[in-house]
N, C-alpha and C. Protein backbone atom coordinates (compact mmCIF):
# COMPACT_ATOMS: atom_id res chain seq x y z
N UNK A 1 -16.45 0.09 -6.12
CA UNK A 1 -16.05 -0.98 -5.21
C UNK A 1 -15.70 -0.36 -3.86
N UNK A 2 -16.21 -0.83 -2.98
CA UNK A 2 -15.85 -0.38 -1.65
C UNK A 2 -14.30 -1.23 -0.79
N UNK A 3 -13.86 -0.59 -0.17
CA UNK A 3 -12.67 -1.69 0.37
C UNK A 3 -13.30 -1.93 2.11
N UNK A 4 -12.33 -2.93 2.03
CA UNK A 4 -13.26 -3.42 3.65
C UNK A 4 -11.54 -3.67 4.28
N UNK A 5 -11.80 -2.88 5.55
CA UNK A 5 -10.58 -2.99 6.51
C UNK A 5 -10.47 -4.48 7.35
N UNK A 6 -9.79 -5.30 7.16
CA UNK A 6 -10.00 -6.18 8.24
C UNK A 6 -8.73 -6.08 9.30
N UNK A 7 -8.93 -6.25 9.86
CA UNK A 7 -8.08 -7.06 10.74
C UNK A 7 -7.04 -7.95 11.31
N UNK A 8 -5.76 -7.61 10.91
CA UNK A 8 -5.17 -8.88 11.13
C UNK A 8 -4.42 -9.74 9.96
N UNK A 9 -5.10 -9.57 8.65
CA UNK A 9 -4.55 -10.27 7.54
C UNK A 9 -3.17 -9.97 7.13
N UNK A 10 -2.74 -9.03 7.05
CA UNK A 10 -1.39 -9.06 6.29
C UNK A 10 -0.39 -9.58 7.52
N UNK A 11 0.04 -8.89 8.58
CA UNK A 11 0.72 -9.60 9.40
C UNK A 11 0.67 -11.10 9.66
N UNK A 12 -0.01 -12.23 9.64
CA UNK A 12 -0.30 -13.47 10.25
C UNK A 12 0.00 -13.82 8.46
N UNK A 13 0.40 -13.56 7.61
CA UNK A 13 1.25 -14.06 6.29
C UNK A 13 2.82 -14.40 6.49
N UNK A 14 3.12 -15.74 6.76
CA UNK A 14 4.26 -16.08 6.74
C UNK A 14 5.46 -15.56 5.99
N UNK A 15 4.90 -15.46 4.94
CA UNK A 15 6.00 -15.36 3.53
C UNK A 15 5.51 -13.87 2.93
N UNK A 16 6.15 -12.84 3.72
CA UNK A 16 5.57 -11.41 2.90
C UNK A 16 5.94 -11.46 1.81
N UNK A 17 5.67 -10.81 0.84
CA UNK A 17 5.92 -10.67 -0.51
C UNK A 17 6.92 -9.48 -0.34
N UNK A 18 7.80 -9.12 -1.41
CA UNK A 18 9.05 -8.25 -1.41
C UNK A 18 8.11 -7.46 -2.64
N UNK A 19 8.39 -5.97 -2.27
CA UNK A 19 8.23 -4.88 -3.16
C UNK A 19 9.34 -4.80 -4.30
N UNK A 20 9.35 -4.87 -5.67
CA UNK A 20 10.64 -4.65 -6.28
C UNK A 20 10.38 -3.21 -7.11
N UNK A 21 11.02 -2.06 -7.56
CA UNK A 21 10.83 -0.77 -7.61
C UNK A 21 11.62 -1.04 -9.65
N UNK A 22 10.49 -0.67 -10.17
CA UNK A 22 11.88 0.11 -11.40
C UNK A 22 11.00 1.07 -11.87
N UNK A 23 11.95 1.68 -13.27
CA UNK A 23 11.46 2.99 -13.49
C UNK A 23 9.89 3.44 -14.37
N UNK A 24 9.41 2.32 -14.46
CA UNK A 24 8.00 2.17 -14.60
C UNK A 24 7.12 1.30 -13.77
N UNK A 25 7.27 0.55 -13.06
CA UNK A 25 6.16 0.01 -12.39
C UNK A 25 6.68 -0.40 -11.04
N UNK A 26 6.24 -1.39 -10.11
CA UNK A 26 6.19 -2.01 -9.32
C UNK A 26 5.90 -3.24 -9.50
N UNK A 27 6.68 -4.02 -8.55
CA UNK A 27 6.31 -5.28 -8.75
C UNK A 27 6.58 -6.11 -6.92
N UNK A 28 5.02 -7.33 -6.90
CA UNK A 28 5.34 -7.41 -5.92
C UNK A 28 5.51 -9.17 -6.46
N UNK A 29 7.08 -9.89 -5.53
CA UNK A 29 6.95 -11.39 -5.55
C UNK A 29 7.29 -12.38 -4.62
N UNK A 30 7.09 -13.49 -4.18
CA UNK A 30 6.95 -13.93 -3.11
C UNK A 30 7.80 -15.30 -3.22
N UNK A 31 9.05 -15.35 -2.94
CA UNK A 31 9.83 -16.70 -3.32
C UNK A 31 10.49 -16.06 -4.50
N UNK A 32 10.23 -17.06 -5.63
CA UNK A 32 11.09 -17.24 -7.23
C UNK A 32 9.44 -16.48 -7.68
N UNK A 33 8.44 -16.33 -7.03
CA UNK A 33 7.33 -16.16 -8.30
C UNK A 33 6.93 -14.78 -8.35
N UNK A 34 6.75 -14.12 -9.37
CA UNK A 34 6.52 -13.11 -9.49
C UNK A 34 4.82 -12.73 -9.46
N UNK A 35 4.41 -12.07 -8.46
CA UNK A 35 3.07 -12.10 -8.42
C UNK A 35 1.57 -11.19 -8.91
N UNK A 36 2.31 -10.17 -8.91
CA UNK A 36 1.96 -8.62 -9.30
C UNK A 36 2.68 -7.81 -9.79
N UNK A 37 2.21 -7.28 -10.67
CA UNK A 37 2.93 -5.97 -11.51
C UNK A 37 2.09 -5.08 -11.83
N UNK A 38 2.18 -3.57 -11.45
CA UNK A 38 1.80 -2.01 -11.21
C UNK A 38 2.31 -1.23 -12.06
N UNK A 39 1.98 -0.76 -13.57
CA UNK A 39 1.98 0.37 -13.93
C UNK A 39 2.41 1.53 -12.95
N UNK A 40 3.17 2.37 -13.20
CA UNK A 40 3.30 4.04 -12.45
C UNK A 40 1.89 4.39 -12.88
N UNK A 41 1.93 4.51 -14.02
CA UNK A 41 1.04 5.29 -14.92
C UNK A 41 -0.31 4.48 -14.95
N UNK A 42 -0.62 3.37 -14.19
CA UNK A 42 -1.93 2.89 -14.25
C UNK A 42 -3.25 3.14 -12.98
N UNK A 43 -2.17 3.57 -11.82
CA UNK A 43 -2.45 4.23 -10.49
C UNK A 43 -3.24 5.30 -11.10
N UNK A 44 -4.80 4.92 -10.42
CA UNK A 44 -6.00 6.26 -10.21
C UNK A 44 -6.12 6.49 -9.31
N UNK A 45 -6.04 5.57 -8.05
CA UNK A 45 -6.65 6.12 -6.62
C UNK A 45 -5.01 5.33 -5.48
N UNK A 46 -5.31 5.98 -4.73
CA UNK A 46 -4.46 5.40 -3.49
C UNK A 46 -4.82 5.85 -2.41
N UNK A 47 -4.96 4.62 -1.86
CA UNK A 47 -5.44 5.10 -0.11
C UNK A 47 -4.73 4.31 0.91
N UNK A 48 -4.68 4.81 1.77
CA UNK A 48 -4.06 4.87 3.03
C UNK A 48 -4.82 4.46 4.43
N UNK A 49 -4.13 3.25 4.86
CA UNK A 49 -4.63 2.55 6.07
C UNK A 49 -4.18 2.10 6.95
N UNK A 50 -5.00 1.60 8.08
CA UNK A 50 -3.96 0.77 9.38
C UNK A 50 -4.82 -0.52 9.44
N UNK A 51 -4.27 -1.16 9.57
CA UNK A 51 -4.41 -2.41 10.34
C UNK A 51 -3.95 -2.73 11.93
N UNK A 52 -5.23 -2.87 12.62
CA UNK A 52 -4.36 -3.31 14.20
C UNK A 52 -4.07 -4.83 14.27
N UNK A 53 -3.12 -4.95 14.82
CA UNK A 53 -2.37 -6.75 14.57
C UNK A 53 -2.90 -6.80 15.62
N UNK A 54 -3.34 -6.54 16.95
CA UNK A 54 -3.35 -7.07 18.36
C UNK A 54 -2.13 -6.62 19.01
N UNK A 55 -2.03 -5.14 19.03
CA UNK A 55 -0.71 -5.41 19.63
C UNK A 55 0.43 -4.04 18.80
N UNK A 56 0.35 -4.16 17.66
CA UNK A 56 0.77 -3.01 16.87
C UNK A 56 -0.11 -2.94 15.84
N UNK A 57 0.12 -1.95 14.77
CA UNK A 57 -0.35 -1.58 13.84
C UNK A 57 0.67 -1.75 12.38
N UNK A 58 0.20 -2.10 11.52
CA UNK A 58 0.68 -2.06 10.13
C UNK A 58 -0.06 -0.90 9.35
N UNK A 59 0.90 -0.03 8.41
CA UNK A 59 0.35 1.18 8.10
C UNK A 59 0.57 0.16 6.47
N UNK A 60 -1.16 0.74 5.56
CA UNK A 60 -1.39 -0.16 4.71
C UNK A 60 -1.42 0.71 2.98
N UNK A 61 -1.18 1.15 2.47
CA UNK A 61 -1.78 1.33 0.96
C UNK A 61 -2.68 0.55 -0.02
N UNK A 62 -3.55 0.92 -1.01
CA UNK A 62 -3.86 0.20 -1.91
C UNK A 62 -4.19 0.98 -2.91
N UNK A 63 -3.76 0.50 -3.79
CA UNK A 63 -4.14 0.85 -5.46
C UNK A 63 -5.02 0.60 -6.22
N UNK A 64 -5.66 1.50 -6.85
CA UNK A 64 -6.77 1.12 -7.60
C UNK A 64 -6.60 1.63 -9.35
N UNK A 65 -5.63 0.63 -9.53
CA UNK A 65 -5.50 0.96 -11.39
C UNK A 65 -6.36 0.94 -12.54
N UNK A 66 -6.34 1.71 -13.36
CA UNK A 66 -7.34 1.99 -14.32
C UNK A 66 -7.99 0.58 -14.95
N UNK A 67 -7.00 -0.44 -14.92
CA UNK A 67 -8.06 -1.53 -15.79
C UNK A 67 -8.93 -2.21 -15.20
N UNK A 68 -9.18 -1.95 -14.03
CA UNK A 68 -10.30 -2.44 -13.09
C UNK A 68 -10.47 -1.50 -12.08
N UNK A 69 -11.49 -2.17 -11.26
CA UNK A 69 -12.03 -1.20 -9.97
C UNK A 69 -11.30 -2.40 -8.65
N UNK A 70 -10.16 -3.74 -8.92
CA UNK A 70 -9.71 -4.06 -8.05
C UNK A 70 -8.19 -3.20 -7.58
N UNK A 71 -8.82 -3.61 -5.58
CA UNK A 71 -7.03 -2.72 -5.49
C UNK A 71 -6.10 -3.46 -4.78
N UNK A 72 -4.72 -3.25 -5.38
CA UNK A 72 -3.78 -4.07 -4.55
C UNK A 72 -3.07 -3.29 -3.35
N UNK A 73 -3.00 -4.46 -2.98
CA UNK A 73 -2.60 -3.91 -1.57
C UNK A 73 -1.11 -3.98 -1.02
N UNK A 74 -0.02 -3.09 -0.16
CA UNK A 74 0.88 -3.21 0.12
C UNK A 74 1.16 -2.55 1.41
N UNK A 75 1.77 -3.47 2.65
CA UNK A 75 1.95 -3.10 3.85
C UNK A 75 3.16 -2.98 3.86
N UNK A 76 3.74 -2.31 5.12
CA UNK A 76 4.87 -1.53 5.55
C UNK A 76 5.93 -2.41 5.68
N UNK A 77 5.36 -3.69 6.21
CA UNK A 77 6.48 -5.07 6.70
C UNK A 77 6.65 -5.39 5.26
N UNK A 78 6.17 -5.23 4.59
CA UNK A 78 6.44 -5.78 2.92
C UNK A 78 8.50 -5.45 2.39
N UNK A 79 9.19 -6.51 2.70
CA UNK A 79 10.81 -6.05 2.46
C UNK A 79 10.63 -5.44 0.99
N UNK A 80 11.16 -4.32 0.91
CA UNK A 80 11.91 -3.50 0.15
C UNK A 80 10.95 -2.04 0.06
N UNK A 81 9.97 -2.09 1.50
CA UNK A 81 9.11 -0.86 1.47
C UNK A 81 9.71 0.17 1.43
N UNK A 82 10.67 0.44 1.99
CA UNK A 82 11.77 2.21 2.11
C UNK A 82 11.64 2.44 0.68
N UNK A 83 12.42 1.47 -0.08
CA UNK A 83 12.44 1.90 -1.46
C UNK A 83 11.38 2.56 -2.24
N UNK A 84 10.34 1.62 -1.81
CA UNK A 84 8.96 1.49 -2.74
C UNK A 84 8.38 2.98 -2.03
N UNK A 85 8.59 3.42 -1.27
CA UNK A 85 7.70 4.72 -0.42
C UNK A 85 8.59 6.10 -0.91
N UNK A 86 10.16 5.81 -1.10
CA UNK A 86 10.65 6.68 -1.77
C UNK A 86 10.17 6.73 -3.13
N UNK A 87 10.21 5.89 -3.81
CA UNK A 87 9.77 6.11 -5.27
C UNK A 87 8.23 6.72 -5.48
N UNK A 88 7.29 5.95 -4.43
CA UNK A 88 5.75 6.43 -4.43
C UNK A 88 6.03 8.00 -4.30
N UNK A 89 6.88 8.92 -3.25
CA UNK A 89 6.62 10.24 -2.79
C UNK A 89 7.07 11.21 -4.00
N UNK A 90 8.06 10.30 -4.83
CA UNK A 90 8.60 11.29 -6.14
C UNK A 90 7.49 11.57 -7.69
N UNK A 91 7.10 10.21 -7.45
CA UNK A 91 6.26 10.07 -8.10
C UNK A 91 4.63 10.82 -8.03
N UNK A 92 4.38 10.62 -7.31
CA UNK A 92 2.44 11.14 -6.84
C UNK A 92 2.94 12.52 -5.53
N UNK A 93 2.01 13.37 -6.06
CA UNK A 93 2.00 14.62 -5.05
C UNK A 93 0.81 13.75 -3.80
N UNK A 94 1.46 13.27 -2.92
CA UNK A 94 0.50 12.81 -1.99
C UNK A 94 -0.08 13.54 -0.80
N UNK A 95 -0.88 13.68 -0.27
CA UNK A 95 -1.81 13.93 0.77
C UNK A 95 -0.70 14.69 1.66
N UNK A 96 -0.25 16.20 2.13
CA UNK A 96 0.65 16.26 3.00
C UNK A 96 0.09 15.41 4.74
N UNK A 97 1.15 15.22 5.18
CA UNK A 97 1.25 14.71 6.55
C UNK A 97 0.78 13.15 6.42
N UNK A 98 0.06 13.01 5.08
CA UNK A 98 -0.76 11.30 5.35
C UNK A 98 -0.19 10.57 5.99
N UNK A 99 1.21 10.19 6.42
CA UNK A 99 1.87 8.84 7.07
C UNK A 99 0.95 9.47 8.38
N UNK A 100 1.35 10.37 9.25
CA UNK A 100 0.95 10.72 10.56
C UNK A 100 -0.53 10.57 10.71
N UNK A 101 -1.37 11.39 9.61
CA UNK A 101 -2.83 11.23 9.84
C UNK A 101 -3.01 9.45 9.85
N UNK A 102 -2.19 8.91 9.02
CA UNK A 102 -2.69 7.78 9.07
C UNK A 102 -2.22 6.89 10.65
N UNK A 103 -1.25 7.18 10.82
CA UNK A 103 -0.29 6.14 12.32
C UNK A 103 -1.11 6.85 12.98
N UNK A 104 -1.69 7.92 13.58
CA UNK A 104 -1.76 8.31 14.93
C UNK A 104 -3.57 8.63 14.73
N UNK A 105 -4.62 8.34 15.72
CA UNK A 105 -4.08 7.51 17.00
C UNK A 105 -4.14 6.05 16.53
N UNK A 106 -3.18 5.34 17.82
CA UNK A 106 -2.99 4.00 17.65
C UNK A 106 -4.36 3.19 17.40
N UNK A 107 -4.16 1.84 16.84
CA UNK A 107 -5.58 1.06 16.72
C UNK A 107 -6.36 1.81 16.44
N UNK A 108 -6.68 2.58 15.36
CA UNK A 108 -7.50 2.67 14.98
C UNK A 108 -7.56 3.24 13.16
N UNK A 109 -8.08 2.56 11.94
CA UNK A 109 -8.16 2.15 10.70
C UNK A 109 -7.34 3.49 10.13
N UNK A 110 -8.10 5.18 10.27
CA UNK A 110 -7.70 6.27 10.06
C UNK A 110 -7.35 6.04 8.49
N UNK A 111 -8.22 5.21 7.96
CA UNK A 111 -8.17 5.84 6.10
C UNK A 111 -8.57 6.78 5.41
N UNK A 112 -7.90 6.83 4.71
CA UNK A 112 -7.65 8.52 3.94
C UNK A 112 -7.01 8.14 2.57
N UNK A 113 -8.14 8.88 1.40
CA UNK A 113 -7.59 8.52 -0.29
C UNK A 113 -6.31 9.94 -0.21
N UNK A 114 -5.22 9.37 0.04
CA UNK A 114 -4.09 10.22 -0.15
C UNK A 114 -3.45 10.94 -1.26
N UNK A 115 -4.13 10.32 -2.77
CA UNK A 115 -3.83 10.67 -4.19
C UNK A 115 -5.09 10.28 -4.51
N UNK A 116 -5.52 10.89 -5.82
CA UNK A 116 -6.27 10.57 -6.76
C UNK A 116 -6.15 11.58 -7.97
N UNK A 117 -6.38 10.51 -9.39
CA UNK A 117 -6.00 10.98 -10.73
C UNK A 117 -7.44 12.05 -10.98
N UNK A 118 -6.47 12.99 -11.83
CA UNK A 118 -7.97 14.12 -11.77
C UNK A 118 -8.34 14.09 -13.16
């Protein structure tokens, strides 16, 4: 499956979804509903992206877990990201420097698979 960068989508979402962190998975939910739930241990691939809003940039992740070839996705504005990025760095030996390779330069996508299961 290929991923396709667009443009614009996660920012222009009214209602971000909140990252919630425990000691096996992730979970992302939006209101009272719970929408997604992430295995630690189901993570094969993760990559690393930007989105230009018009104006700034959103630095992006997505996951690609073993029971499919779909990946979910989670941006920076997402409330409870600090948490969720501490737990990701303890967890997965990631890509050194990836936040920077990925932010700089401005506007422009700069994806990079930052982990992958060997």
């Amino acid at each position: 499956m290929e991923l396709e960068f667009s443009d614009g989508a996660v920012g222009n979402v009214p209602n971000l979804p909140e990252i919630t962190v425990t000691a096996s998975r992730f979970k992302l939910t939006r209101g009272d509903h719970e929408e997604l739930e992430v295995n630690w241990d189901s993570i094969v691939e993760i990559i690393a992206f930007k989105r230009d809003m018009f104006g700034y940039d959103v630095i992006c992740l997505c996951f690609r877990v073993s029971e499919n070839d779909d990946f979910i996705e989670v941006a920076e504005d997402f409330p409870g990201h600090s948490a969720f990025i501490q737990e990701l760095t303890s967890r997965f030996a990631l890509a050194e420097n990836w936040w920077n390779d990925v932010a700089f330069p401005a506007f422009a996508t700069n994806a990079s698979t930052i982990w992958r299961a060997e």
